[in-house]
C-alpha atoms as a PDB file:
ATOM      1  CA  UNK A   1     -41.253   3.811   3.984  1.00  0.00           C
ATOM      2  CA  UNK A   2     -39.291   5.882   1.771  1.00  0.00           C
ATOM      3  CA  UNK A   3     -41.608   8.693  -0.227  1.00  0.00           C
ATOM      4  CA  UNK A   4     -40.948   9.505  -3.743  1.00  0.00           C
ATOM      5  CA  UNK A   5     -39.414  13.261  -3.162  1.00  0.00           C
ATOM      6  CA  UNK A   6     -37.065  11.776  -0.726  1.00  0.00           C
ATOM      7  CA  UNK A   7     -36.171   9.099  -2.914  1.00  0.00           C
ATOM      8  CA  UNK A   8     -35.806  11.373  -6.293  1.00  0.00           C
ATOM      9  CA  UNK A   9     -33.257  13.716  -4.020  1.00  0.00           C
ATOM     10  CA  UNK A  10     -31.182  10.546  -2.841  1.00  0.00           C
ATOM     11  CA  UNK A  11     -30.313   9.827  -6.838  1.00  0.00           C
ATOM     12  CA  UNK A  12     -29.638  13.323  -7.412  1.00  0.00           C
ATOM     13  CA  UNK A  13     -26.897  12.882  -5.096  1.00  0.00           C
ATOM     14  CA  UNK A  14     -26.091   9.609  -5.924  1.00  0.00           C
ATOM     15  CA  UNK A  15     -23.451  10.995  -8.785  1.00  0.00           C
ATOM     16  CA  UNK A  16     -21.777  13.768  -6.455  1.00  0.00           C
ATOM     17  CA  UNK A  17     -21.089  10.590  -3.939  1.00  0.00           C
ATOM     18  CA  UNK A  18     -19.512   8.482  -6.450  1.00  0.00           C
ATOM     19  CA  UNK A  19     -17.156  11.061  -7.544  1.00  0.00           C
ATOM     20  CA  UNK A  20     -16.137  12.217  -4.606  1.00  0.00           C
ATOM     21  CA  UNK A  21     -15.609   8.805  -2.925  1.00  0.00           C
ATOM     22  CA  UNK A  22     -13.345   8.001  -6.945  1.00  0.00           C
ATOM     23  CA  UNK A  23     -11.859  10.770  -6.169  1.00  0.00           C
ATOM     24  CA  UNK A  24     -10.121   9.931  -3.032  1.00  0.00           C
ATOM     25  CA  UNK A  25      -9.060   6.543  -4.112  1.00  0.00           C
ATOM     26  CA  UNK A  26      -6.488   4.774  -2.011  1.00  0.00           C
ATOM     27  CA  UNK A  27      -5.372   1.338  -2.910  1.00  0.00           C
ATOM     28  CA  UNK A  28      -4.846  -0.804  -0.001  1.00  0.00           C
ATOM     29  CA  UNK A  29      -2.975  -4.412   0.529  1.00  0.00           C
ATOM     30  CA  UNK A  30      -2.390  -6.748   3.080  1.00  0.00           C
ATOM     31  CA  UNK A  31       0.741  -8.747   3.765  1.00  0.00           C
ATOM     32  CA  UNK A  32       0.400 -11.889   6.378  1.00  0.00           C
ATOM     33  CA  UNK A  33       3.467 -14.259   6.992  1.00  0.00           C
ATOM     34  CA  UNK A  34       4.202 -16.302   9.738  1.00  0.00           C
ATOM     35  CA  UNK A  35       4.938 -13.570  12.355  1.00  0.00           C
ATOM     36  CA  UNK A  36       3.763  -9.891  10.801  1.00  0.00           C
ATOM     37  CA  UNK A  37       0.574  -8.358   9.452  1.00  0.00           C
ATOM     38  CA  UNK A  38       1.153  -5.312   7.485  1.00  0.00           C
ATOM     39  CA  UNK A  39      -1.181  -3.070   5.766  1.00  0.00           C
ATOM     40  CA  UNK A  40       0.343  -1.065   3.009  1.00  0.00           C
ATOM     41  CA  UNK A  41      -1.546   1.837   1.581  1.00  0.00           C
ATOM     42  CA  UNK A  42      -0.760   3.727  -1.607  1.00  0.00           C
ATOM     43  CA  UNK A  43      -1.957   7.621  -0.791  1.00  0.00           C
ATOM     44  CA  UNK A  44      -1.559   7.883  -4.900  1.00  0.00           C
ATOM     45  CA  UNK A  45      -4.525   8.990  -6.967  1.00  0.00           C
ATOM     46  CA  UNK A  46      -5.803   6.059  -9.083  1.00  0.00           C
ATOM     47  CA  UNK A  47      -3.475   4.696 -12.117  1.00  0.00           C
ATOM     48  CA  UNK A  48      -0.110   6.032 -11.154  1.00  0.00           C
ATOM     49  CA  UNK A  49       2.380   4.412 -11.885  1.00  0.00           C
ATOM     50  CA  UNK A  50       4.906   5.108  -9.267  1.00  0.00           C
ATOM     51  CA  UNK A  51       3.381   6.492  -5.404  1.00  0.00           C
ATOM     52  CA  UNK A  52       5.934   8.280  -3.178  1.00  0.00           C
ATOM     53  CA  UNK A  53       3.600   8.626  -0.566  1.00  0.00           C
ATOM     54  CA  UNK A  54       2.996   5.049   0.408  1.00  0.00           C
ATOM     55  CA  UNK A  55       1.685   3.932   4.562  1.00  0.00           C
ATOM     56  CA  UNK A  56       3.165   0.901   6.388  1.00  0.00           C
ATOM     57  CA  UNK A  57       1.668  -0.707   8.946  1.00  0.00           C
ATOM     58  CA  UNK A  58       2.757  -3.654  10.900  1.00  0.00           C
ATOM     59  CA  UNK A  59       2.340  -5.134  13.602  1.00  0.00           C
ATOM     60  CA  UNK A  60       4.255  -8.200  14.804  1.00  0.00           C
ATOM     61  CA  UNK A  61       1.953 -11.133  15.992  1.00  0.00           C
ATOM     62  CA  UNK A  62       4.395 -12.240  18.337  1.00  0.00           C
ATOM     63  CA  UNK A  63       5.319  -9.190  20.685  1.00  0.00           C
ATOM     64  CA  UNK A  64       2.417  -7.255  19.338  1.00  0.00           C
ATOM     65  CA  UNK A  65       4.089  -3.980  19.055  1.00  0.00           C
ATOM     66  CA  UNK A  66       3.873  -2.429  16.011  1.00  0.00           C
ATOM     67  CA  UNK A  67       5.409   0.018  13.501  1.00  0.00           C
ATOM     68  CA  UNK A  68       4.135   2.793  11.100  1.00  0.00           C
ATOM     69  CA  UNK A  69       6.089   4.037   8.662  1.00  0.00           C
ATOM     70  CA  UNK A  70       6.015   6.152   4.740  1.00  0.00           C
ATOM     71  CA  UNK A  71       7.707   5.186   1.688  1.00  0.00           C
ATOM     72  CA  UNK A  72       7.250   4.659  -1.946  1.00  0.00           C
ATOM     73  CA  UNK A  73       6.726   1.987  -4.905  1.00  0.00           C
ATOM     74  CA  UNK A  74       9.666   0.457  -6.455  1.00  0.00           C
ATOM     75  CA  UNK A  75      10.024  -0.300 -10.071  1.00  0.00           C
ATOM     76  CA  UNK A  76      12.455  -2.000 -12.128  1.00  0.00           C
ATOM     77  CA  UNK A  77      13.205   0.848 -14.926  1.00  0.00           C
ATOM     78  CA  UNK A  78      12.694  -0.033 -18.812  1.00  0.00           C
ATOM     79  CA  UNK A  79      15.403   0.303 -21.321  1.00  0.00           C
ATOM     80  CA  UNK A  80      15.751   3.741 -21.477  1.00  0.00           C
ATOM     81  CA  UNK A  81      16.912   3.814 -18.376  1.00  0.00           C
ATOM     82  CA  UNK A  82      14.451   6.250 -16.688  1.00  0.00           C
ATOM     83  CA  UNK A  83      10.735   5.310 -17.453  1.00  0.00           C
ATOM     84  CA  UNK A  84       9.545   2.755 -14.654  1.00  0.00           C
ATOM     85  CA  UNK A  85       8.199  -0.581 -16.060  1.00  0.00           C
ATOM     86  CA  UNK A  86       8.312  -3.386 -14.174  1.00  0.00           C
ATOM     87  CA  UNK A  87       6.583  -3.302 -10.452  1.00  0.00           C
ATOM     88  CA  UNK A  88       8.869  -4.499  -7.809  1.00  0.00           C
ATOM     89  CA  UNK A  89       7.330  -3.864  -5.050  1.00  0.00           C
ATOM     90  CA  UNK A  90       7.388  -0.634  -1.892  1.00  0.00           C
ATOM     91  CA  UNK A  91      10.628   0.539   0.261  1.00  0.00           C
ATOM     92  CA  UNK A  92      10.694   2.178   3.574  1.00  0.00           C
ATOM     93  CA  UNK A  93      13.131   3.309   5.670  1.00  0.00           C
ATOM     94  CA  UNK A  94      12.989   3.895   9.529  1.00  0.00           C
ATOM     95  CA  UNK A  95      16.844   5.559  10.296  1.00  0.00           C
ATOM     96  CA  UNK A  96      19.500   2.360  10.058  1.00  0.00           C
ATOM     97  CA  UNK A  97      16.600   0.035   8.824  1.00  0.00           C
ATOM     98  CA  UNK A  98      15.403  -0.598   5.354  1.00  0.00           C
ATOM     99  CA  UNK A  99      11.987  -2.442   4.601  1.00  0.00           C
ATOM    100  CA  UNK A 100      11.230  -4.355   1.693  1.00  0.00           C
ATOM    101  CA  UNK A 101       7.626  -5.879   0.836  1.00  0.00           C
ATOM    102  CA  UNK A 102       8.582  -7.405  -2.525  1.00  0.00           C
ATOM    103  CA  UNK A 103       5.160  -7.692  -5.348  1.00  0.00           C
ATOM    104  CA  UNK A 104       5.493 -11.200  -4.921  1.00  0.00           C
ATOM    105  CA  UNK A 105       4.912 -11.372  -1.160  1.00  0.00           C
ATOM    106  CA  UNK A 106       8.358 -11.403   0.917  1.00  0.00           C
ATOM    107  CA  UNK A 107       9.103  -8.918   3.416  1.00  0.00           C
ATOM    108  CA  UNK A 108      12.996  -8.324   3.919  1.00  0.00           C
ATOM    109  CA  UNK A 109      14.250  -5.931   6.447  1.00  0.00           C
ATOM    110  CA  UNK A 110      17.816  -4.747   6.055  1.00  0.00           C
ATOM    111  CA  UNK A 111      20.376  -3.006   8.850  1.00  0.00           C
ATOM    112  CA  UNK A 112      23.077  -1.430   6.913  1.00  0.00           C
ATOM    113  CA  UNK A 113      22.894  -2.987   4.061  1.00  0.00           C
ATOM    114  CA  UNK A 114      22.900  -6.492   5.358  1.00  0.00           C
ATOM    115  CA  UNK A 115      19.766  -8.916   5.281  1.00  0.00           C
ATOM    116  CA  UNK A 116      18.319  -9.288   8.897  1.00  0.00           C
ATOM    117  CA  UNK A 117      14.845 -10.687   8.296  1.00  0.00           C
ATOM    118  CA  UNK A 118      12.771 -12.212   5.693  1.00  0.00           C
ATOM    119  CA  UNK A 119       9.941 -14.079   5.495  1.00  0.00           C
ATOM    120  CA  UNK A 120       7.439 -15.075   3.093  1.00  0.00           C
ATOM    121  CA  UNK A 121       3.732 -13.966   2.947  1.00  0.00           C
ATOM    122  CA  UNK A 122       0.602 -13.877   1.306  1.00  0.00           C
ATOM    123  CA  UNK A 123      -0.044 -10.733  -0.663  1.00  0.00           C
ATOM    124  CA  UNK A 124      -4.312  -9.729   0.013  1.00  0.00           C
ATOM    125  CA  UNK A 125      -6.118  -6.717  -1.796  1.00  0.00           C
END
């Protein structure tokens, strides 16, 4: 049984917790389609608008190998040309290859340029 001076010193901390764990916010997602699950993290503090320091993880549910990579949110800019508006989704690059998880749930993976991969998923917080 917990006493009362042990009990009064756990809500003291109780604040100090909180903030700290607010603090150190990172927003998390999950994208699952047919043949990837990929984790995207957002190493942003809370409300930003745009993150360049945004974690990939996938991992391909066919071979099972997977991939880690960094990249940043992509926005669709608002008519003055510079201040981001619209949320398009996260970009990351691993040398030739560009990947794509779009807000509403596709992952595209380009070569060059050219479309090599896409598939549709389910976007989880």
């Amino acid at each position: 049984m917990l006493n009362y001076k042990k009990f009064v010193g756990l809500l003291a901390t109780l604040p100090i917790v909180i903030l700290s764990l607010w603090s150190g916010v990172t927003l998390a997602e999950t994208l699952k389609t047919k043949s990837f699950n990929i984790k995207i993290t957002r190493n942003c503090s809370e409300g930003s608008v745009t993150c360049d320091h945004v974690t990939y993880y996938g991992r391909n549910l066919k071979t099972g190998s997977s991939i880690r990579l960094t990249g940043k949110t992509i926005h669709r800019t608002c008519a003055d040309g510079v201040t981001p508006c619209r949320f398009l989704g996260y970009e990351f690059r691993n040398q030739q290859y560009l990947y794509r998880v779009t807000e509403d749930g596709r992952l595209q993976v380009y070569q060059g340029g050219k479309l090599i991969l896409e598939e549709q998923g389910v976007m989880a917080s």
